[in-house]
Protein backbone atom coordinates (compact mmCIF):
# COMPACT_ATOMS: atom_id res chain seq x y z
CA UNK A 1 12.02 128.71 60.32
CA UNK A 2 10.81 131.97 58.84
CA UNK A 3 11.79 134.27 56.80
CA UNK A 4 12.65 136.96 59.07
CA UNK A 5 14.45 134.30 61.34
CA UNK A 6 16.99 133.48 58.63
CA UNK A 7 17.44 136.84 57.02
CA UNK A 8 18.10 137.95 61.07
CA UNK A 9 20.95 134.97 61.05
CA UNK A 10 22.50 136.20 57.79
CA UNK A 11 22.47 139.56 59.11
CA UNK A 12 24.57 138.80 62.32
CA UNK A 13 26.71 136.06 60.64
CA UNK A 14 28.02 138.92 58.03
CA UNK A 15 28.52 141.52 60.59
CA UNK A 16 30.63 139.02 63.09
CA UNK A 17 32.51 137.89 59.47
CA UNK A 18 33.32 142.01 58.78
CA UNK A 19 34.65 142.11 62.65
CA UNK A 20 36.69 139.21 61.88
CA UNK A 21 38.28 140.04 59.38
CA UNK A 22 38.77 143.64 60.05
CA UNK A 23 40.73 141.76 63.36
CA UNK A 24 42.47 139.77 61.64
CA UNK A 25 43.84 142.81 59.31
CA UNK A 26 44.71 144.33 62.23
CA UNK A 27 46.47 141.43 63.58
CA UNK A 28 48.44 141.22 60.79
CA UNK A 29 49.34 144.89 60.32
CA UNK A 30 51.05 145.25 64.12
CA UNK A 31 52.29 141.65 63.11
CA UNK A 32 54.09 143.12 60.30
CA UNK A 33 55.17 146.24 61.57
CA UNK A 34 56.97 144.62 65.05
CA UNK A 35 58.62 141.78 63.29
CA UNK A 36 59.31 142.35 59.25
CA UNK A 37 59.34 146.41 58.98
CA UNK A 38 62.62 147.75 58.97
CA UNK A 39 62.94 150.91 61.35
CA UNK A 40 65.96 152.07 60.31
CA UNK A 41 69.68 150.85 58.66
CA UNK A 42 73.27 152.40 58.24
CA UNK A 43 76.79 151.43 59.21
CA UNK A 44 78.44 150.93 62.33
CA UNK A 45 82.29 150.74 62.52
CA UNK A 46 84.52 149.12 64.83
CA UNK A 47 86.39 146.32 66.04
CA UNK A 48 85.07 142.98 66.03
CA UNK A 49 85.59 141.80 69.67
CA UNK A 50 83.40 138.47 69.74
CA UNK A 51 81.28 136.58 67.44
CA UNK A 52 80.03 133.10 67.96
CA UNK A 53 76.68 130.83 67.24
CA UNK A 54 74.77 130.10 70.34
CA UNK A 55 71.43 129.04 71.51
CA UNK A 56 69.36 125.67 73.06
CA UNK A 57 67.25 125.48 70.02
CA UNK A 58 67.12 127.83 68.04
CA UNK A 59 71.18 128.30 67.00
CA UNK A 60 71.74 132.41 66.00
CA UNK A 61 75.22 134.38 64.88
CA UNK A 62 75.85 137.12 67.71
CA UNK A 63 78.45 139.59 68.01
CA UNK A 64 79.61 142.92 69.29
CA UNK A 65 82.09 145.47 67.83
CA UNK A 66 83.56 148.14 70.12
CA UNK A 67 83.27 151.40 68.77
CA UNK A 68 85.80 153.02 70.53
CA UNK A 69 85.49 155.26 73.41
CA UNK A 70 86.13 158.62 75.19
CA UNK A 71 88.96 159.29 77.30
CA UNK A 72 88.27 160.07 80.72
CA UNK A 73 90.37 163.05 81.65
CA UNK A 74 90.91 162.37 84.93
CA UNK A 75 94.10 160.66 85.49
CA UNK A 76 94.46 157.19 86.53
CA UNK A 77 91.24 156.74 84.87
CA UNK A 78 89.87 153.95 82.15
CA UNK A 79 88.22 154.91 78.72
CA UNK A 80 84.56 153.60 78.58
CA UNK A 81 84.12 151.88 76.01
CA UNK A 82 81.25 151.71 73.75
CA UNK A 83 80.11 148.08 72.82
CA UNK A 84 77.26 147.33 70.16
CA UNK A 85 75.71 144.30 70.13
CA UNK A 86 73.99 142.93 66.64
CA UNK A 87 73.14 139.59 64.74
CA UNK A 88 73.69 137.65 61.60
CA UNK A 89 71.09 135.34 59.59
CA UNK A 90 72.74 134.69 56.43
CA UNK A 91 75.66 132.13 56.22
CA UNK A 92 78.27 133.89 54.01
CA UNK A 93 77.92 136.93 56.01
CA UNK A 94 78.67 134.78 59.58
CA UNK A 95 81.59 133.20 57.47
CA UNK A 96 83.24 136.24 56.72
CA UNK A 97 83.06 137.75 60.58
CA UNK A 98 84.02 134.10 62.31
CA UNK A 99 87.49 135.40 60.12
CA UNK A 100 87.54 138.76 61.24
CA UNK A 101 87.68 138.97 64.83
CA UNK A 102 90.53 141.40 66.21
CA UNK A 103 89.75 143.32 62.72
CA UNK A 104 88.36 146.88 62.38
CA UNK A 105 85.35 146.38 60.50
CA UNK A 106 82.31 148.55 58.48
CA UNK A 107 78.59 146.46 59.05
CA UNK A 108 75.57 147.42 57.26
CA UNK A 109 72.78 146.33 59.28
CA UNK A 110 68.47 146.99 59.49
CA UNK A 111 66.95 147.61 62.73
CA UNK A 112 63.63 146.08 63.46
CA UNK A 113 61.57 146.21 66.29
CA UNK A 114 61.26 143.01 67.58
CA UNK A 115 62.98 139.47 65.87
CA UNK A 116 61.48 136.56 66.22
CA UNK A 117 63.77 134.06 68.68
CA UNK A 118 65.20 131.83 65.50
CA UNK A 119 66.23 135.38 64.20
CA UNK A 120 68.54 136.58 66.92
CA UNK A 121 68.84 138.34 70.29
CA UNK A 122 69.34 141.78 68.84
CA UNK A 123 67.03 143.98 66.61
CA UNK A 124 69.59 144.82 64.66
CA UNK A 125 70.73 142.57 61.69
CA UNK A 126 74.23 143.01 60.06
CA UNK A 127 73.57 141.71 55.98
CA UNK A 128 76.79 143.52 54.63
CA UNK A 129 80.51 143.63 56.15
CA UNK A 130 83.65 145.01 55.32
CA UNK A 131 87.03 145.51 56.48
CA UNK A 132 88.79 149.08 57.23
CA UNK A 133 91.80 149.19 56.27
């Protein structure tokens, strides 16, 4: 093997190691921005109207709060409601809400764009609740 053979080899080795790496960066930026950058967070108030663990394998905290409505004026008419759906990882948090249900509540939560299935059905994770009293 020549010279010019191997230093040909080195050359094309290094450039398809650069592209690899520069894929895998990229990879791992949309990786991180989908799944582990928060979009946005705040509060959401209402009452707790369900809350319960479910899945086949992979067991998440879900619940919705409804957040009130506005009266149709029309007589004879119902009030849409306005249900919000979210989800719970941590333990103490899902403890305090299993107690709460019927409640008027305050949840902080982060939105993300997309959670992993062991994470919940929602993007949006409560961490923090409180009661209104």
């Amino acid at each position: 093997m020549s010279f010019r053979n191997s230093f040909s080899n080195f050359k094309w080795k290094k450039f398809f190691g650069w592209i690899g790496l520069i894929v895998l960066l990229g990879l791992g930026t949309v990786v991180y921005f989908q799944y582990y950058a928060v979009f946005s967070d705040g509060y959401r108030a209402g009452t707790l109207i369900k809350f319960s663990r479910k899945g086949y394998i992979f067991k998440t905290y879900e619940g919705e709060i409804n957040q009130g409505g506005i009266a149709n004026p029309s007589p004879g008419t119902a009030m849409a409601n306005q249900i919000w759906s979210f989800s719970v990882r941590k333990k103490e948090v899902a403890d305090k809400l299993d107690k709460m249900e019927g409640k008027v509540v305050r949840l902080h939560y982060k939105q993300f764009n997309r959670m992993f299935p062991w994470e919940g059905d929602t993007p949006y994770l409560v961490n923090e609740v409180e009661v209104v009293e």
